[in-house]
C-alpha atoms as a PDB file:
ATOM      1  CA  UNK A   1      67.795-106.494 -44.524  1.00  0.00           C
ATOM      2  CA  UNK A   2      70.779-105.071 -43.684  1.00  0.00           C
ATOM      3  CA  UNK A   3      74.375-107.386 -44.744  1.00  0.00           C
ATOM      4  CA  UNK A   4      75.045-107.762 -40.805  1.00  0.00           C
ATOM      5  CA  UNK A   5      71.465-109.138 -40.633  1.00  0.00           C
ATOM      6  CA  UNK A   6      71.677-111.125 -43.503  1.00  0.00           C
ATOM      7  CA  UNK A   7      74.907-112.378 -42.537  1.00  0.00           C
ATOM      8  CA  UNK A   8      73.604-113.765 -39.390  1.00  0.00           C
ATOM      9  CA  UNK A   9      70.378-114.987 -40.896  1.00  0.00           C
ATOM     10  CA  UNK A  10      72.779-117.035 -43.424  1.00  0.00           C
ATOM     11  CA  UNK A  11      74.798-118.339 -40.784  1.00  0.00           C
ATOM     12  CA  UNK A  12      71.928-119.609 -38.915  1.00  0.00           C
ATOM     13  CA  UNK A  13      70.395-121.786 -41.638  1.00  0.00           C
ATOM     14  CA  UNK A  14      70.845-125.546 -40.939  1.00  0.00           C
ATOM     15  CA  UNK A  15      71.508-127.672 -43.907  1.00  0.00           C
ATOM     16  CA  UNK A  16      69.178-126.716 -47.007  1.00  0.00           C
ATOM     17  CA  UNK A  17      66.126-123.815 -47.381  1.00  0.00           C
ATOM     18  CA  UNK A  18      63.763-124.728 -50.129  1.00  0.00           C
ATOM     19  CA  UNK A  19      63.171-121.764 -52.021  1.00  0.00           C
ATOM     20  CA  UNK A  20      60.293-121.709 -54.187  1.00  0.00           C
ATOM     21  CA  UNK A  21      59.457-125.399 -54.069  1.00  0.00           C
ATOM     22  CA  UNK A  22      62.418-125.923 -56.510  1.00  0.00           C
ATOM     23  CA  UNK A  23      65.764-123.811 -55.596  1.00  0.00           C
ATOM     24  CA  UNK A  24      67.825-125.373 -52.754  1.00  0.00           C
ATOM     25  CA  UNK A  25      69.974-122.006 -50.939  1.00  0.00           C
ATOM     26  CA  UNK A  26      72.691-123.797 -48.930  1.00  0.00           C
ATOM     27  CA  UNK A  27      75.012-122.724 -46.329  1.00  0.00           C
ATOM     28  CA  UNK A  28      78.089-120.236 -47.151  1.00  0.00           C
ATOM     29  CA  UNK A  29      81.283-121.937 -48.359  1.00  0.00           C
ATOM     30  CA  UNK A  30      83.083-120.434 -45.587  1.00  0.00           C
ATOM     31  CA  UNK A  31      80.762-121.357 -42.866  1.00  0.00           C
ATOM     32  CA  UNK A  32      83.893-121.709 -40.469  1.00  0.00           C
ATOM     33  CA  UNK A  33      86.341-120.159 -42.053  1.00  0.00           C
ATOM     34  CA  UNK A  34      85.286-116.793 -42.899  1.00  0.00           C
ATOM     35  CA  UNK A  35      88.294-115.419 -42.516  1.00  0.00           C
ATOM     36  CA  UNK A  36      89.342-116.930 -45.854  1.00  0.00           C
ATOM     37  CA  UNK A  37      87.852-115.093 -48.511  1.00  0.00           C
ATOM     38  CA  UNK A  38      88.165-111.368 -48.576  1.00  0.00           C
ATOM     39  CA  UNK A  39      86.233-109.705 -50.871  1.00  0.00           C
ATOM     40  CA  UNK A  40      85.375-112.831 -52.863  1.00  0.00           C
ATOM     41  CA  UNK A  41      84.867-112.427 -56.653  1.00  0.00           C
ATOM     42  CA  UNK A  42      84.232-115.496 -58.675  1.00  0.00           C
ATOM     43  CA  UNK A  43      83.716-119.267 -57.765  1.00  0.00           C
ATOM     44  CA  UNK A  44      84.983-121.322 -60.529  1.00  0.00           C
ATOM     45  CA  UNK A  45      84.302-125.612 -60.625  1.00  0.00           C
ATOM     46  CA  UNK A  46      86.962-127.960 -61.475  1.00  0.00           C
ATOM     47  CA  UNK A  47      85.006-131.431 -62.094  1.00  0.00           C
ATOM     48  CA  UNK A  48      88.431-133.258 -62.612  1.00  0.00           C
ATOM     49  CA  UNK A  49      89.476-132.394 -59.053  1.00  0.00           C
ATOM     50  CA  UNK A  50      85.797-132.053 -57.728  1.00  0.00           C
ATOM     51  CA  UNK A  51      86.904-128.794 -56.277  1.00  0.00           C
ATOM     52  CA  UNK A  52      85.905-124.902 -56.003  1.00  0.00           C
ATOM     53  CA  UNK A  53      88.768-122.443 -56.985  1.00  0.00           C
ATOM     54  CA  UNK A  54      87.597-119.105 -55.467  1.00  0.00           C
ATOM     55  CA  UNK A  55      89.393-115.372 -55.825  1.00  0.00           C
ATOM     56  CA  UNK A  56      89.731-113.306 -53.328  1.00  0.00           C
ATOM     57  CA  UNK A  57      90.572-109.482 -54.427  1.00  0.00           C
ATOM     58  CA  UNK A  58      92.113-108.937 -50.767  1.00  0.00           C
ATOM     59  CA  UNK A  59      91.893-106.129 -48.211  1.00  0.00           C
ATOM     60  CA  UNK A  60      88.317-105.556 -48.975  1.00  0.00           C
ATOM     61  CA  UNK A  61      86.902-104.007 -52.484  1.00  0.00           C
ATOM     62  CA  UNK A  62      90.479-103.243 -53.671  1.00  0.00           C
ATOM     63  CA  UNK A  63      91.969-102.658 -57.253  1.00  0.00           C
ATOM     64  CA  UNK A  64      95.458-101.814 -55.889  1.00  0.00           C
ATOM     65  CA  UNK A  65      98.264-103.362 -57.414  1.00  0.00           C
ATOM     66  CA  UNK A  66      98.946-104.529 -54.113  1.00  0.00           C
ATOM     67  CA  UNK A  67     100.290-107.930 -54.149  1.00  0.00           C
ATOM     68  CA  UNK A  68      97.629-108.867 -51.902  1.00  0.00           C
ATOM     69  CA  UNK A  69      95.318-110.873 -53.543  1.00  0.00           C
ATOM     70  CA  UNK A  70      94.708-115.253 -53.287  1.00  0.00           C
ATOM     71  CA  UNK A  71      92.776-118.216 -54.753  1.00  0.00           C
ATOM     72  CA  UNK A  72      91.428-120.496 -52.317  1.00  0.00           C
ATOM     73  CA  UNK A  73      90.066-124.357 -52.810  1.00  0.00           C
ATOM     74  CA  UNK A  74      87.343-126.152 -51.465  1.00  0.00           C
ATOM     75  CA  UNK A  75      85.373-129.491 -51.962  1.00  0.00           C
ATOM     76  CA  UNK A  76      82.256-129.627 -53.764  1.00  0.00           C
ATOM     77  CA  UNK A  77      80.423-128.564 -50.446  1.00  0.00           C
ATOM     78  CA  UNK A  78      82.548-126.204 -49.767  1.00  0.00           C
ATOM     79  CA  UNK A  79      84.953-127.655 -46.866  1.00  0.00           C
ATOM     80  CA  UNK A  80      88.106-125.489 -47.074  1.00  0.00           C
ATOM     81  CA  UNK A  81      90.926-127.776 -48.679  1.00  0.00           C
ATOM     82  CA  UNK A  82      93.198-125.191 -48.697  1.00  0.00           C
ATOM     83  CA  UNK A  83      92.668-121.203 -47.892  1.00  0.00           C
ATOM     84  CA  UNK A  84      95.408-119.674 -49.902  1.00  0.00           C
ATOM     85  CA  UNK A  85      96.044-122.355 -52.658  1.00  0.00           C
ATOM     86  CA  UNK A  86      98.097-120.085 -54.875  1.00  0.00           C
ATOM     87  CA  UNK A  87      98.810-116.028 -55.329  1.00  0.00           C
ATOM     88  CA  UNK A  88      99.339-114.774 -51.279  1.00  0.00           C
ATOM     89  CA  UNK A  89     102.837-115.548 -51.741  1.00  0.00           C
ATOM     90  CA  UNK A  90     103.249-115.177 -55.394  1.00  0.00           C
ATOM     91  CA  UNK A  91     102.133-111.332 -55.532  1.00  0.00           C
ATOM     92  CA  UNK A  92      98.606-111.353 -56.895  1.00  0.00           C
ATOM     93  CA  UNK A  93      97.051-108.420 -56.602  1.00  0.00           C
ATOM     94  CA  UNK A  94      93.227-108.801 -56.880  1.00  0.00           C
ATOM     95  CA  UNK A  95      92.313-111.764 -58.679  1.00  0.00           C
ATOM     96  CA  UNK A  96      88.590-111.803 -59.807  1.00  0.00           C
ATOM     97  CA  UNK A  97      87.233-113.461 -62.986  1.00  0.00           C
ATOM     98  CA  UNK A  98      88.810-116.942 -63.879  1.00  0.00           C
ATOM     99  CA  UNK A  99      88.525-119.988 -66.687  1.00  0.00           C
ATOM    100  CA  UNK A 100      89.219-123.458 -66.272  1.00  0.00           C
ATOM    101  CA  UNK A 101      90.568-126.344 -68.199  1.00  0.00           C
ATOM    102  CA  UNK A 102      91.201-129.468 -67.082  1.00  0.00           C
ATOM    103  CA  UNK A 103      94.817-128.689 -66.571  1.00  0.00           C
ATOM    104  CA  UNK A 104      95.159-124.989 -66.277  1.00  0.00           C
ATOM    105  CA  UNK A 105      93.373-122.112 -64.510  1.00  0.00           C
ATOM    106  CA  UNK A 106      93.390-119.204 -66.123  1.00  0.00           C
ATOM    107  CA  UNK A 107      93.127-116.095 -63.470  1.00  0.00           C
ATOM    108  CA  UNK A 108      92.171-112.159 -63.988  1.00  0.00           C
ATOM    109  CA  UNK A 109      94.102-109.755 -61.898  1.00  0.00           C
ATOM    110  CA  UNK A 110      95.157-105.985 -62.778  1.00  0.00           C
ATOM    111  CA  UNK A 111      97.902-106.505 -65.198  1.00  0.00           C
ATOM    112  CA  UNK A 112      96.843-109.666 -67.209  1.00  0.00           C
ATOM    113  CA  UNK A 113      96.095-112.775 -67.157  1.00  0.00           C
ATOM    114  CA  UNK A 114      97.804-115.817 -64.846  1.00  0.00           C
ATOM    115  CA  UNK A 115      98.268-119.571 -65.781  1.00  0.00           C
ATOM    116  CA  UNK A 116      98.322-121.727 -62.952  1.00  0.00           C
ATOM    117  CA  UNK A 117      99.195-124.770 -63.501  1.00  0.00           C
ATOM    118  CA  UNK A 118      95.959-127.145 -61.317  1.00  0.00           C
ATOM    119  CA  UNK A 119      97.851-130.308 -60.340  1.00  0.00           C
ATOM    120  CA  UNK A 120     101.350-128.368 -59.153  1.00  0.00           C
ATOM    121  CA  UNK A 121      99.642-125.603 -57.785  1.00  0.00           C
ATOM    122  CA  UNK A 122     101.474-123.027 -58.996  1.00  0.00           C
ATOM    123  CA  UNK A 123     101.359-119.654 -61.451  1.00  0.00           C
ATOM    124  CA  UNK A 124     103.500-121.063 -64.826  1.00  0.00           C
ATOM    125  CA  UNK A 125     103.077-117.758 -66.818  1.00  0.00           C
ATOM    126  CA  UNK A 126     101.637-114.835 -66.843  1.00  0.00           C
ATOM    127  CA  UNK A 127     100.215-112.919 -69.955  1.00  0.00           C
ATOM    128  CA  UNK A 128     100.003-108.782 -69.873  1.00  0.00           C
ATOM    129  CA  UNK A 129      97.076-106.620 -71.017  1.00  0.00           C
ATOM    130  CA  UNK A 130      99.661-103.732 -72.198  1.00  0.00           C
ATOM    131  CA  UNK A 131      97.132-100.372 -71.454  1.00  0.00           C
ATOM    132  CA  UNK A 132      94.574-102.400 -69.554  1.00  0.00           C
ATOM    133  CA  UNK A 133      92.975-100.053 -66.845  1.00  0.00           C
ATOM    134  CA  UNK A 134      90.340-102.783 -65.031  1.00  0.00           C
ATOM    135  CA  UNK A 135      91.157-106.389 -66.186  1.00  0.00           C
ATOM    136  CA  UNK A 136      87.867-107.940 -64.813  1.00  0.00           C
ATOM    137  CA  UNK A 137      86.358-111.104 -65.984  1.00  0.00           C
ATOM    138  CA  UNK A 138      87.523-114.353 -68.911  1.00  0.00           C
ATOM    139  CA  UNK A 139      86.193-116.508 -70.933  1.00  0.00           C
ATOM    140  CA  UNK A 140      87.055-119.163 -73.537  1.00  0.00           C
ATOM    141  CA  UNK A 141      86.191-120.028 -77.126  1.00  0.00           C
ATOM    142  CA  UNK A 142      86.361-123.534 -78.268  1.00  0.00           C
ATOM    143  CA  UNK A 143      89.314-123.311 -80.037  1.00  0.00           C
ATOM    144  CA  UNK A 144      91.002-122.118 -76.651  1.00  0.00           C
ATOM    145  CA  UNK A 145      91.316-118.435 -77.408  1.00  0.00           C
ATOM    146  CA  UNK A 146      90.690-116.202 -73.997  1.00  0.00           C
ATOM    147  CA  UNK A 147      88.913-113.151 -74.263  1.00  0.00           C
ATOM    148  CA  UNK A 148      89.083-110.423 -71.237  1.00  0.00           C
ATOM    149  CA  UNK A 149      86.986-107.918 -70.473  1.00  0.00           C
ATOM    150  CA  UNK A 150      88.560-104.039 -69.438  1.00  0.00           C
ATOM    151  CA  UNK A 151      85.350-102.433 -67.190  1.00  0.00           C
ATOM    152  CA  UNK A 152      87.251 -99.011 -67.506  1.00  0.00           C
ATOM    153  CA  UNK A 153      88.942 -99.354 -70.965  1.00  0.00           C
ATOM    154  CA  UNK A 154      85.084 -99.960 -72.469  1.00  0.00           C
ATOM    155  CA  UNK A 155      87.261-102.498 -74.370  1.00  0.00           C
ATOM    156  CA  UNK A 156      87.670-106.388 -74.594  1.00  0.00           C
ATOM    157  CA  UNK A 157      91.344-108.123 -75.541  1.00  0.00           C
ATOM    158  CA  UNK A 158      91.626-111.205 -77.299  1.00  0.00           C
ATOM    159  CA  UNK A 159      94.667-113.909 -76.069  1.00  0.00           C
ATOM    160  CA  UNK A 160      95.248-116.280 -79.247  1.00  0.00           C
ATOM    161  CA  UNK A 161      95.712-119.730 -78.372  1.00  0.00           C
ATOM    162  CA  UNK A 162      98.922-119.867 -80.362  1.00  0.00           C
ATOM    163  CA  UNK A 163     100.573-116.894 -78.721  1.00  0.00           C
ATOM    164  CA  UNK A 164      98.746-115.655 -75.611  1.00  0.00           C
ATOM    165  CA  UNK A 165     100.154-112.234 -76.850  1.00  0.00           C
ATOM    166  CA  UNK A 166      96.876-109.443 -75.593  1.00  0.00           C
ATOM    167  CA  UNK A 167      95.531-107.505 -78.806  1.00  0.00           C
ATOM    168  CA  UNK A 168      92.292-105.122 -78.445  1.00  0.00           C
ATOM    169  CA  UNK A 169      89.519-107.305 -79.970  1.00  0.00           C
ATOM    170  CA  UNK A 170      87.165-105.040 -79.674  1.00  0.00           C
ATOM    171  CA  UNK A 171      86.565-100.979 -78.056  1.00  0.00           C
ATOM    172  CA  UNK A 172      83.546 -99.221 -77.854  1.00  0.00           C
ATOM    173  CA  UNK A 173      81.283 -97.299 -75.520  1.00  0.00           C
ATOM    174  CA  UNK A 174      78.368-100.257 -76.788  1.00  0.00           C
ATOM    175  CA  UNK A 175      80.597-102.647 -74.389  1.00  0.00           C
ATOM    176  CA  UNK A 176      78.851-100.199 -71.714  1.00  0.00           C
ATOM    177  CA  UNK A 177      81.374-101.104 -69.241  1.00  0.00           C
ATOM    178  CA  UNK A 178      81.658-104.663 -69.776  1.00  0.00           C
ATOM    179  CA  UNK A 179      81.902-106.899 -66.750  1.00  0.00           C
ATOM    180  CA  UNK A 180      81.274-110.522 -66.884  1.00  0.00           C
ATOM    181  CA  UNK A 181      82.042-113.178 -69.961  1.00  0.00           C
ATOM    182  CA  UNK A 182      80.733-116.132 -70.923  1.00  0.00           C
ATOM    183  CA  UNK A 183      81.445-117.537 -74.338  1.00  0.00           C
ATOM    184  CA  UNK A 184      78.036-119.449 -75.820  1.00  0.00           C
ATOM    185  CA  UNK A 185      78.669-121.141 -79.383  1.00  0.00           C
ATOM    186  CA  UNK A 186      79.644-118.694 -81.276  1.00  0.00           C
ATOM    187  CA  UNK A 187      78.441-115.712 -79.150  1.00  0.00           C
ATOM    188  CA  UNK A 188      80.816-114.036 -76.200  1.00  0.00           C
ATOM    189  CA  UNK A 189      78.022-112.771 -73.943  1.00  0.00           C
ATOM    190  CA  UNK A 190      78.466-109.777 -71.588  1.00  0.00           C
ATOM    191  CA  UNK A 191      76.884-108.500 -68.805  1.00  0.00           C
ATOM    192  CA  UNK A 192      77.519-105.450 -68.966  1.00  0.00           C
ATOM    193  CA  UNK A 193      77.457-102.399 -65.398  1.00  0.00           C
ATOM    194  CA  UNK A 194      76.224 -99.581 -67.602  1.00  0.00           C
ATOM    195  CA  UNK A 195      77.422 -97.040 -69.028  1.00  0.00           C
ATOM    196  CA  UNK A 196      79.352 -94.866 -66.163  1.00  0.00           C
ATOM    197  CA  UNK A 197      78.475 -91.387 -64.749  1.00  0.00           C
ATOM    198  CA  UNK A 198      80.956 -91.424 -62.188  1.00  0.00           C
ATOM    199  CA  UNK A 199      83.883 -94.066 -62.146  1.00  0.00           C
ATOM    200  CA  UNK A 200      84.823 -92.945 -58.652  1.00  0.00           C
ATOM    201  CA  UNK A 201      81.025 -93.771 -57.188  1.00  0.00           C
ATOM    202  CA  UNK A 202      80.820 -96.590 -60.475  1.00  0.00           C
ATOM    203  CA  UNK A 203      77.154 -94.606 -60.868  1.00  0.00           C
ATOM    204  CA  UNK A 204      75.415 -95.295 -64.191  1.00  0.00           C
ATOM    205  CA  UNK A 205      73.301 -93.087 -66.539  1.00  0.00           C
ATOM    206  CA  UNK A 206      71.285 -96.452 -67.121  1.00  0.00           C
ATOM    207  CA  UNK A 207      71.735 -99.770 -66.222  1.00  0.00           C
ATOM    208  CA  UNK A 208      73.555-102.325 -68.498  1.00  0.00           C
ATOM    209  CA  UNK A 209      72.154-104.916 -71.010  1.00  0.00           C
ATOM    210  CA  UNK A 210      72.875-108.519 -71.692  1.00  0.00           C
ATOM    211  CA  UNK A 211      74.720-108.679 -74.569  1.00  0.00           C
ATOM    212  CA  UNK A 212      75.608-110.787 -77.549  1.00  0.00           C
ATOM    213  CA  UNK A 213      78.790-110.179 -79.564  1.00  0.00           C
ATOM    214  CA  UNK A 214      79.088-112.135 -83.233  1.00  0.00           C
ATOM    215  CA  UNK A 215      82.731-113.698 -82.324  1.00  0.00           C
ATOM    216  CA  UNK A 216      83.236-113.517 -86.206  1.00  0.00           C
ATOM    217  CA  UNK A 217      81.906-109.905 -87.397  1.00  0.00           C
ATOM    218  CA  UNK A 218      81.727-108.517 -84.009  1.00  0.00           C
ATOM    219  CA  UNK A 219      78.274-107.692 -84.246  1.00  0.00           C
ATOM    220  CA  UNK A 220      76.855-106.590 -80.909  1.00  0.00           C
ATOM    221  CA  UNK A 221      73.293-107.590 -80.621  1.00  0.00           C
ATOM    222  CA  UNK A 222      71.174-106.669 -77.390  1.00  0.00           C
ATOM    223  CA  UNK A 223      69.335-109.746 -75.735  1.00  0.00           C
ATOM    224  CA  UNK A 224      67.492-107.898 -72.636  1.00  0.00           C
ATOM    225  CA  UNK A 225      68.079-104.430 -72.018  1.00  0.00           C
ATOM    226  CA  UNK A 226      68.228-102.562 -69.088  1.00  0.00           C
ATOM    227  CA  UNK A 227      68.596-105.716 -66.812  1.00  0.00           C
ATOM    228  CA  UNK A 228      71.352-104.117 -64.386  1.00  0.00           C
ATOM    229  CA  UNK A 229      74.292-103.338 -63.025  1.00  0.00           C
ATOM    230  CA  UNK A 230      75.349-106.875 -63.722  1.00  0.00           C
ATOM    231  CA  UNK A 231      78.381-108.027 -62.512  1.00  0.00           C
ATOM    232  CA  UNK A 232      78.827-112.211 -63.354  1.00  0.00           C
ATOM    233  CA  UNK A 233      77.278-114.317 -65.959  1.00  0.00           C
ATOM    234  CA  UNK A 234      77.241-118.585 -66.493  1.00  0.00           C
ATOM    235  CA  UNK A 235      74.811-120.662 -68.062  1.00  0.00           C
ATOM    236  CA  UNK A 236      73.104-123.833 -66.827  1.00  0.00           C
ATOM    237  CA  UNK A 237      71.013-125.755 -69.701  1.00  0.00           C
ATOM    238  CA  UNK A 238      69.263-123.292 -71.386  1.00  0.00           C
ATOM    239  CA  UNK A 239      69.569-120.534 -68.845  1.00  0.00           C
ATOM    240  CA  UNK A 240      72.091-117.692 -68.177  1.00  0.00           C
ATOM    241  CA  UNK A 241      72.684-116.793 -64.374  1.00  0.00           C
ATOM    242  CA  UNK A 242      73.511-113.423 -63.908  1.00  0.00           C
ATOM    243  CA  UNK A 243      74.812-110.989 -60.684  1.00  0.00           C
ATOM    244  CA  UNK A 244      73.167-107.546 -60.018  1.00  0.00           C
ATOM    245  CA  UNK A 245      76.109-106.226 -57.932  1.00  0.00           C
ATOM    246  CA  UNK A 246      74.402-103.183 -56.899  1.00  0.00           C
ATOM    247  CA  UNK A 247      70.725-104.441 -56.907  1.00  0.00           C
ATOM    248  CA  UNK A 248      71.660-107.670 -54.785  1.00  0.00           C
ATOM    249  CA  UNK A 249      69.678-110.193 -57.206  1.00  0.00           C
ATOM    250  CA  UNK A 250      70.719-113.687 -58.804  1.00  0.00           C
ATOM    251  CA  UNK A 251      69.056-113.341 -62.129  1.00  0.00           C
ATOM    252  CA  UNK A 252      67.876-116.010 -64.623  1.00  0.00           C
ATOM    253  CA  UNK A 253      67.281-115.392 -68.285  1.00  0.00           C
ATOM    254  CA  UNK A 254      66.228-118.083 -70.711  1.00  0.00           C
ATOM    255  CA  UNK A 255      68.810-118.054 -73.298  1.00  0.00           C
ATOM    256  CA  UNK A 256      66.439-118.972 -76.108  1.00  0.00           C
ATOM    257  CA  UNK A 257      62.901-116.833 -75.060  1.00  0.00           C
ATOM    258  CA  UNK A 258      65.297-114.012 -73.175  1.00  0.00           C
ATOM    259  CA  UNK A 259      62.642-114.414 -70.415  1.00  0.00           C
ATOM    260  CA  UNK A 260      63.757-112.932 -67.039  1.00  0.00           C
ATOM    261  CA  UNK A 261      63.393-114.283 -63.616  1.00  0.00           C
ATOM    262  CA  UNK A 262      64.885-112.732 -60.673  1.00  0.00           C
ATOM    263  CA  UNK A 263      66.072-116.023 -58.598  1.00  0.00           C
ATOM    264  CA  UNK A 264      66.997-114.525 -55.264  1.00  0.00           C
ATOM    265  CA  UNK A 265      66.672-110.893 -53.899  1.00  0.00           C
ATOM    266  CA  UNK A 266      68.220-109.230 -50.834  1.00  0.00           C
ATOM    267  CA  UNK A 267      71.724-110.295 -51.141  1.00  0.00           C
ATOM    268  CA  UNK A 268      75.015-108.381 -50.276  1.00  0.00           C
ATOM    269  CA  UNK A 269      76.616-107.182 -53.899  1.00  0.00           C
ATOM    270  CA  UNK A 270      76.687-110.919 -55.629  1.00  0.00           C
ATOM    271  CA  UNK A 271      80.155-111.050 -58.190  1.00  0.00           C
ATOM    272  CA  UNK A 272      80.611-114.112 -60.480  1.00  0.00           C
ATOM    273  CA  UNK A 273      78.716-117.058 -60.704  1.00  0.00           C
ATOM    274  CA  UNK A 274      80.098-120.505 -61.381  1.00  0.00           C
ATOM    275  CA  UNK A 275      78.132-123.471 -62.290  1.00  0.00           C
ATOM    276  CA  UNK A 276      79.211-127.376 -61.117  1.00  0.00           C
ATOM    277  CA  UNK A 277      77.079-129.180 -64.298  1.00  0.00           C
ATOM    278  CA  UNK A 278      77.421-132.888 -62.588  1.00  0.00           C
ATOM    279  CA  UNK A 279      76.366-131.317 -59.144  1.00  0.00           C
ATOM    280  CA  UNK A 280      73.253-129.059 -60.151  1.00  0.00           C
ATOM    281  CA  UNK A 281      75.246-126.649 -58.119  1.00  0.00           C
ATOM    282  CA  UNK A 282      75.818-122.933 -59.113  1.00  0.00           C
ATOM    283  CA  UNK A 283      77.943-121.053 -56.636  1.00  0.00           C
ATOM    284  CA  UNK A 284      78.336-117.432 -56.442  1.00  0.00           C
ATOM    285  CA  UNK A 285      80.492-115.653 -53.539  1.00  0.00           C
ATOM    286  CA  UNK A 286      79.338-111.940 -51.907  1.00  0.00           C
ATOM    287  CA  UNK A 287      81.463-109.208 -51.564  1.00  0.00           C
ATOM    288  CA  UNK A 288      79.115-107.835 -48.701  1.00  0.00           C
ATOM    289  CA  UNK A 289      79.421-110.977 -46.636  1.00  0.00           C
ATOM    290  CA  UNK A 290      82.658-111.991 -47.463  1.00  0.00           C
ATOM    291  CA  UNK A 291      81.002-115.404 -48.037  1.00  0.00           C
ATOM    292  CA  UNK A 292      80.585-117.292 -51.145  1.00  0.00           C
ATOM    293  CA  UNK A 293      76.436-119.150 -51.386  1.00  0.00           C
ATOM    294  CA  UNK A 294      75.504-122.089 -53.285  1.00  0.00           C
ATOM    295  CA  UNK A 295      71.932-122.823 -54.971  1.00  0.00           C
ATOM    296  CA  UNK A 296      71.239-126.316 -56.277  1.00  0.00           C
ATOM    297  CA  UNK A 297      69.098-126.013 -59.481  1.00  0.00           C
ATOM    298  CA  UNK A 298      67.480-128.901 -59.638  1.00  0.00           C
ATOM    299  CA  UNK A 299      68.813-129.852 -63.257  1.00  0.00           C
ATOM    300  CA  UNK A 300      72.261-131.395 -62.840  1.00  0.00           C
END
């Protein structure tokens, strides 16, 4: 299916498609409003607000430090609320990966990391990765610490809770070109692309692993190899969800068996997934469509 196709076929559905007698695939976000998102990267839930924050790289698949980049907010069923909530006029260049509080959103764009403040809508601070060559995805321990992922530094910083000051946490061709976070007990999990061939294609000589890291010793353990060129990563009960950017496939791994279910095939380069725990809802956008889809679980 080509993305046009898809695209249409998307845009067509009424309501909910039961997929597999247990997945609910609803309607895009953006059903009216594509116009919004532009190059959508991650979909993040804010339960005290019972809204979607969603990051929009702008101007397509860019990494330009362009000052063209937004976050938008919708409702839980993805109603528009407001299309450029914060970074359009701000200078953001392409935010992607984000981490949420109950006060603060925490947004990844070229140079560092951005604090937005949720209830004033507005950027408060804004914390440099000093040497940072692809700031890409976040996530946070429970003691509030924020660790990034660099996709082309192979490396992953670490922002203190006391400080926010960026140090290198950890660099090593094992990262394999680390792309999504998600921080699990006392495991940072990454989904990693693969190792590159060719950063101007972002070709692979294999395709990435899931990955445990030991947020103590640092010990990286694999936990499926092979899996793809995985882009975004949340868990729901006892299951990861992961992107295949290149592969177009919503992937589910059991976090304790590692047992691997591909969810949904045939979509148009899937980035990060978030996951709304009171809803049953995990939302993911598409960079092909421009659109950001929602599946219901079944296991709010």
């Amino acid at each position: 299916m080509t993305d046009n196709m898809l695209k249409k076929t998307i845009k067509a559905m009424a309501g909910l498609l039961t997929l597999g007698g247990t997945l609910l695939f609803t309607a895009p976000l953006s059903a009216e409003d594509d116009q919004v998102f532009d190059a959508p990267d991650q979909a993040m839930w804010h339960a005290p607000s019972q809204t979607w924050f969603v990051s929009s790289l702008g101007g397509g698949i860019s990494l330009d430090r362009d000052g063209y980049g937004w976050v938008s907010r919708t409702d839980a069923k993805g109603k528009i609320l407001d299309p450029f909530w914060v970074g359009k006029h701000e200078g953001m260049h392409a935010p992607s990966g984000m981490i949420v509080t109950d006060d603060f959103l925490y947004v990844c764009d070229r140079d560092g990391v951005h604090k937005v403040d949720i209830a004033a809508g507005k950027i408060v601070d804004f914390f440099p990765t000093p040497g940072g060559e692809f700031i890409n995805d976040i996530a946070m321990d429970a003691a509030g610490n924020l660790y990034v992922s660099d996709f082309f530094g192979n490396r992953i910083y670490r922002l203190p809770a006391e400080t926010r000051k960026a140090e290198i946490w950890l660099e090593t061709d094992a990262l394999q070109t680390p792309d999504g976070l998600l921080v699990d007990g006392d495991k940072l999990i990454v989904a990693a692309w693969g190792p590159l061939s060719d950063r101007a294609t972002f070709a692979t000589s294999k395709l990435g692993d899931l990955l445990s890291i030991d947020l103590k010793s640092k010990k990286i353990t694999t936990l499926v190899p092979t899996l793809g060129n995985l882009e975004g990563i949340t868990k729901a009960g006892d299951h990861y969800y992961i992107t295949d950017w290149a592969a177009g496939k919503l992937i589910e791994v059991n976090a304790s068996t590692k047992a691997v279910r591909v969810l949904i095939s045939g979509l148009s380069h899937p980035t990060d997934p978030g996951f709304a725990e009171e809803l049953g809802v995990l939302a993911f956008p598409q960079h092909g469509t421009n659109q950001v889809l929602q599946v219901n679980l079944g296991h709010p």
